[in-house]
N, C-alpha and C. Protein backbone atom coordinates (compact mmCIF):
# COMPACT_ATOMS: atom_id res chain seq x y z
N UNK A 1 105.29 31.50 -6.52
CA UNK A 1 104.13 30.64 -6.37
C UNK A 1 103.12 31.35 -5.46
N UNK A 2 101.74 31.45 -5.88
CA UNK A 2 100.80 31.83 -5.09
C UNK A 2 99.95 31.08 -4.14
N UNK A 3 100.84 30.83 -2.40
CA UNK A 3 100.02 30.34 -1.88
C UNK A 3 98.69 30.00 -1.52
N UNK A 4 98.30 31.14 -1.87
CA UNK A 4 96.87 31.53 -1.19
C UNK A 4 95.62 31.09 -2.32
N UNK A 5 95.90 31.25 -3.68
CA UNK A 5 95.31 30.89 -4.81
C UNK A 5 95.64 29.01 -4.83
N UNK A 6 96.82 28.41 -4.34
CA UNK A 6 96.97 27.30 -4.22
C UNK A 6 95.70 26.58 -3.15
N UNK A 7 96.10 27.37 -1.80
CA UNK A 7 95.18 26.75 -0.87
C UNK A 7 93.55 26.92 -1.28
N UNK A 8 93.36 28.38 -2.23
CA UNK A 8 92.00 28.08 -2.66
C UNK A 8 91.35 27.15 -3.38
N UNK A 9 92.23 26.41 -4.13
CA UNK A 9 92.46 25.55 -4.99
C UNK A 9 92.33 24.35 -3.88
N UNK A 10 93.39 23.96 -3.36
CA UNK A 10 92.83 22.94 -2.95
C UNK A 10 91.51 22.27 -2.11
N UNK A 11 91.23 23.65 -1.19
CA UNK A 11 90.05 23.77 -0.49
C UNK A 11 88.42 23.19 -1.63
N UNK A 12 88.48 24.10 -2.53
CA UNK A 12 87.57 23.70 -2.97
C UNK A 12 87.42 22.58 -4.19
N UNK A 13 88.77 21.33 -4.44
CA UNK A 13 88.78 20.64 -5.17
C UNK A 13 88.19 19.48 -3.51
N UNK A 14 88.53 19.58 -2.20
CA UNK A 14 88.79 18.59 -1.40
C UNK A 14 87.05 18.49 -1.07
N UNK A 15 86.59 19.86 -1.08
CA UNK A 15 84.92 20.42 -1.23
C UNK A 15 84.23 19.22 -1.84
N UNK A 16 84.51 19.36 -3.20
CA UNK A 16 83.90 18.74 -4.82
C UNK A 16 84.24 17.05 -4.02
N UNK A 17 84.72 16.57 -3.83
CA UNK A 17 85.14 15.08 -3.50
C UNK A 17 84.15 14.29 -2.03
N UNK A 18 84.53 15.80 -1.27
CA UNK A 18 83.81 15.28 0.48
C UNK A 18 82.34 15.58 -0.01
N UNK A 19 82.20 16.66 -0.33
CA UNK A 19 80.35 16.46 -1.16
C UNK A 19 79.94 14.93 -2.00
N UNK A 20 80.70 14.76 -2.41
CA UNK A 20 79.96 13.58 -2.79
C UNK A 20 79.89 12.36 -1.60
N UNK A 21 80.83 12.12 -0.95
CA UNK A 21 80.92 11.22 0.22
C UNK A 21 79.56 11.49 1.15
N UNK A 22 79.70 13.01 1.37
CA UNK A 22 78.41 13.60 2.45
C UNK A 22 76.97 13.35 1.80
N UNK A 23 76.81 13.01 0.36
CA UNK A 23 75.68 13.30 0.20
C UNK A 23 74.97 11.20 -0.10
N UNK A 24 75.83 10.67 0.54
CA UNK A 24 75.90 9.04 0.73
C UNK A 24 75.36 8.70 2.36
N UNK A 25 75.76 9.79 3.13
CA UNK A 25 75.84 9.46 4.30
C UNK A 25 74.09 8.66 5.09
N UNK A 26 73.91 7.38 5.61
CA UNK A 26 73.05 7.06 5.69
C UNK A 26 71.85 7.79 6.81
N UNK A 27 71.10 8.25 6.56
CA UNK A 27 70.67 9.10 8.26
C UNK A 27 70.05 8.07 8.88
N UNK A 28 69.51 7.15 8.58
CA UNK A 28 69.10 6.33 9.45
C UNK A 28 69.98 5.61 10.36
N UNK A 29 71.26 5.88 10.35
CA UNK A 29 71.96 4.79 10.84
C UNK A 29 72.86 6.03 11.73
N UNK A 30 72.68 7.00 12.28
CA UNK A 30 73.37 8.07 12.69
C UNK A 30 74.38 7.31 14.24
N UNK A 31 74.05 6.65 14.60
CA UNK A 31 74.85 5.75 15.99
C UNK A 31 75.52 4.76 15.19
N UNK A 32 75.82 4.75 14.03
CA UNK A 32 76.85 3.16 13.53
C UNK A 32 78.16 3.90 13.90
N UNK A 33 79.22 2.93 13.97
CA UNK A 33 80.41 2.83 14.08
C UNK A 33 80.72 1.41 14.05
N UNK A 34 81.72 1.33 13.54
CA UNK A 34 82.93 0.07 13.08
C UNK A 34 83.49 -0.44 14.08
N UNK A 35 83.13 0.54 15.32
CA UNK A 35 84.41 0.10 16.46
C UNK A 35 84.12 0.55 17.63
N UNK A 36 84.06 0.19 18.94
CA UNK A 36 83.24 0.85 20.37
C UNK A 36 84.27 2.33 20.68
N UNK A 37 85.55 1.99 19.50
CA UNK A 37 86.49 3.81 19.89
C UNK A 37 86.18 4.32 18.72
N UNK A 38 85.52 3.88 18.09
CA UNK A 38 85.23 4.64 16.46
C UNK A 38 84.40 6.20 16.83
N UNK A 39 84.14 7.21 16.16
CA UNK A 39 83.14 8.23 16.20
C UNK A 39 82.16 7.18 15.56
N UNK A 40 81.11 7.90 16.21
CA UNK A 40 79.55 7.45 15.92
C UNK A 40 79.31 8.13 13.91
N UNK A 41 78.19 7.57 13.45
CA UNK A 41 78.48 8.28 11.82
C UNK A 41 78.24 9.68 12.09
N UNK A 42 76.98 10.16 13.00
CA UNK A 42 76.57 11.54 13.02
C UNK A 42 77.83 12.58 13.31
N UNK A 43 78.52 11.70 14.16
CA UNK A 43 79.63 12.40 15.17
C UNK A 43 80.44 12.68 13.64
N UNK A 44 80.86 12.09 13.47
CA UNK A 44 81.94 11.80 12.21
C UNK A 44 81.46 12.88 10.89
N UNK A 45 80.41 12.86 10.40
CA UNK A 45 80.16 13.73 9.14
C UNK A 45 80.17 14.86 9.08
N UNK A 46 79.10 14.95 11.12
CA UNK A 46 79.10 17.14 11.25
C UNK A 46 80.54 17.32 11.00
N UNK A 47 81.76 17.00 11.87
CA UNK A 47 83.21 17.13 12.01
C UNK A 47 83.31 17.34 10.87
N UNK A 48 83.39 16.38 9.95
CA UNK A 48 83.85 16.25 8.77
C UNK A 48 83.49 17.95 7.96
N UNK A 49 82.46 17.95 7.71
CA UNK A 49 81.55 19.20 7.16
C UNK A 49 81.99 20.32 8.16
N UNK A 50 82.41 20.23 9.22
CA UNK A 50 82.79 21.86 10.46
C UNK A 50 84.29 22.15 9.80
N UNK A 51 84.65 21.20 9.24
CA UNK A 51 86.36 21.15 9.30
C UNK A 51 86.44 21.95 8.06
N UNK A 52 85.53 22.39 7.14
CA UNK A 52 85.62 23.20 6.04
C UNK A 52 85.88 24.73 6.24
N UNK A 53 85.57 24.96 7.56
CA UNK A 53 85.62 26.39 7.80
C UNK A 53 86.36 26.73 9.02
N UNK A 54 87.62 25.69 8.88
CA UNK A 54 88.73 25.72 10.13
C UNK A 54 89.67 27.06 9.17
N UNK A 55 89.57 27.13 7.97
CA UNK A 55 90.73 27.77 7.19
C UNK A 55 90.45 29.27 7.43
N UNK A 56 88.74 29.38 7.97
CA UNK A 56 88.21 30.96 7.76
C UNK A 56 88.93 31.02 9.72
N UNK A 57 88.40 30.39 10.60
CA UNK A 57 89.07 30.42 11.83
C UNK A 57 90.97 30.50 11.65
N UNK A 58 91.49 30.30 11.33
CA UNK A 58 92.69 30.57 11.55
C UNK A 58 93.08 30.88 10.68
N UNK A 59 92.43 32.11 9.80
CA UNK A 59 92.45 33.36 8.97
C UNK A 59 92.38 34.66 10.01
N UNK A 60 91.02 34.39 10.79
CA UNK A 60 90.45 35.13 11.61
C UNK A 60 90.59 35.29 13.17
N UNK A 61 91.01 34.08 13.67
CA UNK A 61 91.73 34.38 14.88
C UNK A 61 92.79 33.76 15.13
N UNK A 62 93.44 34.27 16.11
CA UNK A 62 94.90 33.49 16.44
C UNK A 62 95.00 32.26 17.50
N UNK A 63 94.12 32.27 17.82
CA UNK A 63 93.81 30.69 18.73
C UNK A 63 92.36 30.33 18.86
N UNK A 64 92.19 28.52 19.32
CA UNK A 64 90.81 28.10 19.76
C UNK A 64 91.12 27.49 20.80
N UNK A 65 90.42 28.02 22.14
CA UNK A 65 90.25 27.48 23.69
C UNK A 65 89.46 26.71 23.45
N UNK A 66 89.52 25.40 23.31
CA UNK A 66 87.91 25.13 23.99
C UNK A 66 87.49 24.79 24.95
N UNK A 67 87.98 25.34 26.50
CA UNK A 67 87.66 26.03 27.42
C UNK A 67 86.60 27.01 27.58
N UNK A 68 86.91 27.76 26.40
CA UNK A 68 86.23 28.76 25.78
C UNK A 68 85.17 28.62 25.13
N UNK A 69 85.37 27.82 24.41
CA UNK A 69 84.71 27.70 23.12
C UNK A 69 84.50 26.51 22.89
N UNK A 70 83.48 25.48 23.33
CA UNK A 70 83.60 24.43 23.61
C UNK A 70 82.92 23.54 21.83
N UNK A 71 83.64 22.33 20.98
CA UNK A 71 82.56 22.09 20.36
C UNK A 71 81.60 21.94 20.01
N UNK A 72 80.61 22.26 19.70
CA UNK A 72 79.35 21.78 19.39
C UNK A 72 78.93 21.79 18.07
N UNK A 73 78.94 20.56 17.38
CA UNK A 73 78.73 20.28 16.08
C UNK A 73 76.95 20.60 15.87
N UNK A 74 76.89 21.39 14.84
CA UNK A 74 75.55 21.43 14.30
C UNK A 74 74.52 20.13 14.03
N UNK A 75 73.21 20.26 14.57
CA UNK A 75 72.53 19.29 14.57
C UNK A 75 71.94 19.42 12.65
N UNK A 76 72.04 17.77 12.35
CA UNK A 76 71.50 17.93 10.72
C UNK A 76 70.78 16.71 10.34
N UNK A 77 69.34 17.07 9.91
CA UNK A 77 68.64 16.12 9.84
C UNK A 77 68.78 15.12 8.41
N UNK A 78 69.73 16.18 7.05
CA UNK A 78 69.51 14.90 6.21
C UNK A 78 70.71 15.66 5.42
N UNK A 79 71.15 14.57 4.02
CA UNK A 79 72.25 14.89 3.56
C UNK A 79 72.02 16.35 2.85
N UNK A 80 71.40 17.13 2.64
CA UNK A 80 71.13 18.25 2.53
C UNK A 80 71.99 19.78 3.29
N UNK A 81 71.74 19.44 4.81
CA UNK A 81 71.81 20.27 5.66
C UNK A 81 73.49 19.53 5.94
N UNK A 82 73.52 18.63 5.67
CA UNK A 82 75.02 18.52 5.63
C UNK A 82 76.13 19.18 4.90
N UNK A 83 75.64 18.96 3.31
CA UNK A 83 76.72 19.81 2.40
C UNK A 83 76.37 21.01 2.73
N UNK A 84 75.33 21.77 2.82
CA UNK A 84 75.15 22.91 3.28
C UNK A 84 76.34 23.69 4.20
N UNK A 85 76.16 22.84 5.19
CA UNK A 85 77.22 23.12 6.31
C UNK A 85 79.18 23.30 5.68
N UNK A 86 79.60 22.21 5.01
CA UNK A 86 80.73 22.60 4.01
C UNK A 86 80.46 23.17 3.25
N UNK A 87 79.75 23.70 2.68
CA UNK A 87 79.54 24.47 1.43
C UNK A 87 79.51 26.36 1.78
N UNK A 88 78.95 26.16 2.99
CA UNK A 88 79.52 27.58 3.55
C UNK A 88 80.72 27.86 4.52
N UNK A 89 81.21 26.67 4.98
CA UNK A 89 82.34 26.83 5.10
C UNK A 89 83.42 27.03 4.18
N UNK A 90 82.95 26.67 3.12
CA UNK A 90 84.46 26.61 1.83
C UNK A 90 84.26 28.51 1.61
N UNK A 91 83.19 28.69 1.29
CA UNK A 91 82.67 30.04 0.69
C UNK A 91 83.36 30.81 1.60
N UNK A 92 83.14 30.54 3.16
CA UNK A 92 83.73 31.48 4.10
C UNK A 92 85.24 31.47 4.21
N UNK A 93 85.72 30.42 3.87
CA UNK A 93 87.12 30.11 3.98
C UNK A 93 87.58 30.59 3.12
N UNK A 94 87.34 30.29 1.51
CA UNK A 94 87.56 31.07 0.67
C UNK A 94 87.59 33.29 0.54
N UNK A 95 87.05 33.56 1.02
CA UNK A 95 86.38 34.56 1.41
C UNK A 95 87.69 35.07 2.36
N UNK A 96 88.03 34.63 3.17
CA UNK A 96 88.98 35.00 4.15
C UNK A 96 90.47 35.07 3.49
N UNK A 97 90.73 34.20 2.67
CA UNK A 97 92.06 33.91 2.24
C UNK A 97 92.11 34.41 1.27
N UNK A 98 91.03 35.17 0.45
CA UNK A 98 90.51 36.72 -0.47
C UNK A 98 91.46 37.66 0.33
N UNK A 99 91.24 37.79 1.26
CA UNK A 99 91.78 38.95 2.15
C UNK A 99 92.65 39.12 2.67
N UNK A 100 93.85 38.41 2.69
CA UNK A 100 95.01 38.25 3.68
C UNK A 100 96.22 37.69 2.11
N UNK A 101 97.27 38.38 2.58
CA UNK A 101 98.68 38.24 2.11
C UNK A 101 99.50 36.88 2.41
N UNK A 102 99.94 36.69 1.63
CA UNK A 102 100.55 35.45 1.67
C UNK A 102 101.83 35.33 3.40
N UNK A 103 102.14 36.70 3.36
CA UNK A 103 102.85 36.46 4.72
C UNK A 103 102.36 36.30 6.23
N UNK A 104 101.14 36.76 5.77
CA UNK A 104 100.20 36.70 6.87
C UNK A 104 100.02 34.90 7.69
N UNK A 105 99.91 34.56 6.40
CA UNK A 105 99.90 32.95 6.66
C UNK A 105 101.20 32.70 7.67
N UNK A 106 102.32 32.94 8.11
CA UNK A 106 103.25 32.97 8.95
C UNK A 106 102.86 33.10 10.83
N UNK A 107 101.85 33.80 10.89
CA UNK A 107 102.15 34.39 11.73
C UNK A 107 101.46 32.77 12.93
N UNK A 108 101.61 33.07 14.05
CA UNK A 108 101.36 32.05 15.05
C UNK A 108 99.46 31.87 15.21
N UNK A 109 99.72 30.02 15.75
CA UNK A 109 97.99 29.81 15.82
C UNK A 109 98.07 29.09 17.03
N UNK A 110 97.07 28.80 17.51
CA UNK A 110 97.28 27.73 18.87
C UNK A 110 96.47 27.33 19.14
N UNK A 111 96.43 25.67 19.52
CA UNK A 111 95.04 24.91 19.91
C UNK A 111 95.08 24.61 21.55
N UNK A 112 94.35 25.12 21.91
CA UNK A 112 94.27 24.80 23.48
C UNK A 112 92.98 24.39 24.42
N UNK A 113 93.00 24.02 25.50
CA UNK A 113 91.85 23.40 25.97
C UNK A 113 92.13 24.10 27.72
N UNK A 114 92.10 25.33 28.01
CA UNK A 114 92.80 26.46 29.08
C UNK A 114 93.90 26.49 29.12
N UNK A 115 95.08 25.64 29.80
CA UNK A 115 96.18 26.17 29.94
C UNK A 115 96.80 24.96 29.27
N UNK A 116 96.17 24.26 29.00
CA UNK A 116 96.72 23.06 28.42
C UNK A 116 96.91 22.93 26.65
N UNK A 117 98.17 23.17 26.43
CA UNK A 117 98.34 23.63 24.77
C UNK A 117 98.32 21.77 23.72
N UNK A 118 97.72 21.87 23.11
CA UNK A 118 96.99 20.56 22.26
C UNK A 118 98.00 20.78 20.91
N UNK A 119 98.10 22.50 20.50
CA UNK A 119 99.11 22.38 19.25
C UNK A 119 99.95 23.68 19.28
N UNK A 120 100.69 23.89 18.86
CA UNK A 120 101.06 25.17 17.63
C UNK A 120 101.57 25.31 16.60
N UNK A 121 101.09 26.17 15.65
CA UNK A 121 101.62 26.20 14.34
C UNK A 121 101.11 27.56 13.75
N UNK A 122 101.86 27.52 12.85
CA UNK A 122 101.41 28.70 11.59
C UNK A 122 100.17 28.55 11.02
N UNK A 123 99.37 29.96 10.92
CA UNK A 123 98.03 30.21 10.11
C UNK A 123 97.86 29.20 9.36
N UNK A 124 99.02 29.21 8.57
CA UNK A 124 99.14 28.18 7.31
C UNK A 124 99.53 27.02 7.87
N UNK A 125 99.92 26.42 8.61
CA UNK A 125 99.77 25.49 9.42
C UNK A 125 98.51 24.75 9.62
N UNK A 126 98.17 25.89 10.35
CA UNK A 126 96.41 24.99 10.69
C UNK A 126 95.66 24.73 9.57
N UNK A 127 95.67 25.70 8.58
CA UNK A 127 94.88 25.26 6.81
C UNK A 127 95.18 23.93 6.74
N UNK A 128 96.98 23.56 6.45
CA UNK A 128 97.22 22.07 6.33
C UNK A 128 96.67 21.21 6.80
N UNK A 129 96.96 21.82 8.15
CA UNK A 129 95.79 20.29 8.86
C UNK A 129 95.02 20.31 8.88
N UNK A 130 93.99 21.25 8.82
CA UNK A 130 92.81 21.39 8.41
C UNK A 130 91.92 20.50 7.67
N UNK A 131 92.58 20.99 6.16
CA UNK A 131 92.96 20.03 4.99
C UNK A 131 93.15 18.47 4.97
N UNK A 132 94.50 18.29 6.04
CA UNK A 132 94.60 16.69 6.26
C UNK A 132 93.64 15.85 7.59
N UNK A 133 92.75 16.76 7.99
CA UNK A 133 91.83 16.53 9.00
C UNK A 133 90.30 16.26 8.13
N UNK A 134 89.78 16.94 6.96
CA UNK A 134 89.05 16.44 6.22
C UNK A 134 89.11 15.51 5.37
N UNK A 135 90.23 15.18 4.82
CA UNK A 135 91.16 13.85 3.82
C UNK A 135 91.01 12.69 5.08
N UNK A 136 91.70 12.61 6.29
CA UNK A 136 91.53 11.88 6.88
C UNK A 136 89.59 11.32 7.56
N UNK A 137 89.61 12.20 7.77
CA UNK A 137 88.09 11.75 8.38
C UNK A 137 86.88 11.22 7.24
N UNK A 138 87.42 11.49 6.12
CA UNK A 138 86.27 11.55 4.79
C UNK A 138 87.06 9.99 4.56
N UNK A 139 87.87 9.59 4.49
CA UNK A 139 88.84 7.95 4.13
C UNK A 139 87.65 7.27 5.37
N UNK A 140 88.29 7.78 6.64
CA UNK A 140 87.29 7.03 7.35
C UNK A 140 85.39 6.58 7.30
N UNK A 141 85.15 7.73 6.78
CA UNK A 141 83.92 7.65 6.04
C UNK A 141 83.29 6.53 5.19
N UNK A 142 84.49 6.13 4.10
CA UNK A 142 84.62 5.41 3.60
C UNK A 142 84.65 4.05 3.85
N UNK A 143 85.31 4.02 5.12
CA UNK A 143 85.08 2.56 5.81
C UNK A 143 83.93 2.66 6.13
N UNK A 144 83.37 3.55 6.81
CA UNK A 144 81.87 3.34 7.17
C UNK A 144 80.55 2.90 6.10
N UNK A 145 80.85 3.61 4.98
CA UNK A 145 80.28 3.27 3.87
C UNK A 145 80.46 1.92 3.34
N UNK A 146 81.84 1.32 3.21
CA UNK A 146 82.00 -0.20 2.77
C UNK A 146 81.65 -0.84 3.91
N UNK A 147 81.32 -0.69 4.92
CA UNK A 147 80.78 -1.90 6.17
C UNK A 147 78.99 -1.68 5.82
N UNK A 148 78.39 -0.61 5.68
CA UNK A 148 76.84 -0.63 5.53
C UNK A 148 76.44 -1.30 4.02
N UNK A 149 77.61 -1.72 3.09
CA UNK A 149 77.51 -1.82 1.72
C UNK A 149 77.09 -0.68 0.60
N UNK A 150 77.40 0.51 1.53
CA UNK A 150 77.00 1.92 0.29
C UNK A 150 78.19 1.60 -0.49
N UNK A 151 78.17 2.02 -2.11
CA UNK A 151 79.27 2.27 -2.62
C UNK A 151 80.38 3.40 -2.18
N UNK A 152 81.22 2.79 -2.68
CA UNK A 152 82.21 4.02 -1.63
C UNK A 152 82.85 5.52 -3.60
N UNK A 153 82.73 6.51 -3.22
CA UNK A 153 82.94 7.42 -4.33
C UNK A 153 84.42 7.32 -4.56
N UNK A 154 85.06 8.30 -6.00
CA UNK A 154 86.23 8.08 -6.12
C UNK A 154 86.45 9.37 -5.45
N UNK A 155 87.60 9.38 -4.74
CA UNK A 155 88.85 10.86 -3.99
C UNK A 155 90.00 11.10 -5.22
N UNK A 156 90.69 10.20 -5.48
CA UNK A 156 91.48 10.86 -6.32
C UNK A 156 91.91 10.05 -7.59
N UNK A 157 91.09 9.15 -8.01
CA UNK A 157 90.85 7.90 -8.76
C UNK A 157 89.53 6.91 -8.51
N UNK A 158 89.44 6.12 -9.36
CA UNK A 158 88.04 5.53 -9.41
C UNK A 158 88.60 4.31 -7.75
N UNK A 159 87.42 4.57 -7.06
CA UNK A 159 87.14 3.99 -6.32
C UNK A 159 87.20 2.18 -6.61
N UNK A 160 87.44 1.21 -6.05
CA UNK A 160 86.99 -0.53 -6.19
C UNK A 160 85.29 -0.31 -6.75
N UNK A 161 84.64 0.34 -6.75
CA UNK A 161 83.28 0.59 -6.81
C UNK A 161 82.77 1.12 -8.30
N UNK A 162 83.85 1.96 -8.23
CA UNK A 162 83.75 2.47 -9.56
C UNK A 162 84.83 1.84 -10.81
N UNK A 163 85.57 1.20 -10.77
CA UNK A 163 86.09 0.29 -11.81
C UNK A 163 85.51 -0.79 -12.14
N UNK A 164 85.85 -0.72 -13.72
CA UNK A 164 85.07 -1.88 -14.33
C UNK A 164 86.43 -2.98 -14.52
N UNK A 165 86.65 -4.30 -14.13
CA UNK A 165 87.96 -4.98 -14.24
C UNK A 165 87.34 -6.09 -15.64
């Protein structure tokens, strides 16, 4: 089985799905949230859209401090500059996992914040979650979308929105 052609595969089927969610996203409403612990929507979509090019980062290096390297999500004024933002992350991610051997995916990754370790796992590790870090945050999306009354898109079947009963 070819991992690496798998993960390309899934990367850019999860692409095709969160693009459509991202290109719903309301800009006028960039401070909503569902909940006073919720992410804000702005907060929530850059993430969403940064998380596309976690697979080219832990292709490319073996840890993220962010001590170091502190977040800072790209500022984006409309649903445009949003897919943009995943859309070169997939390309770059893709691009990286062009280049590397399936054993490579083995080797050690680590999330840390200075001395304080947040994770560890395998290259291929972090892709996964990666992966289940855009699935998750794009669902949440979705709540955000059914509370403003946007239709919500289908992920892996027709959405309540999109069935006709």
């Amino acid at each position: 089985m070819d991992i690496i052609k798998l993960l390309q595969n899934e990367l850019t089927q999860e692409a095709a799905t969160t693009r459509k969610f991202l290109a719903l996203v309301p800009f006028d409403k960039p401070d909503f949230a569902p909940h006073e612990k919720s992410m804000k929507m702005m907060d929530l979509v850059t993430h969403i859209a940064d998380l596309m090019s976690w697979t080219k980062l832990g292709v490319e290096t073996d840890e993220l401090d962010f001590a170091t390297a502190p977040y800072n999500p790209t500022k984006v004024e409309n649903n445009e500059q949003l897919i943009a933002i995943l859309d070169k992350g997939l390309a770059e991610s893709l691009a990286s996992l062009a280049e590397v051997e399936e054993a490579f995916l083995e080797k050690p990754w680590l999330l840390r914040t200075g001395e304080q370790i947040h994770a560890e796992m395998t290259k291929y590790g972090l892709i996964r979650v990666s992966l289940s870090q855009i699935i998750h945050h794009r669902a949440q999306l979705g709540v955000y979308l059914r509370l403003l009354n946007i239709p919500v898109p289908s992920s892996y079947g027709p959405s309540a929105d999109e069935q006709s009963f």
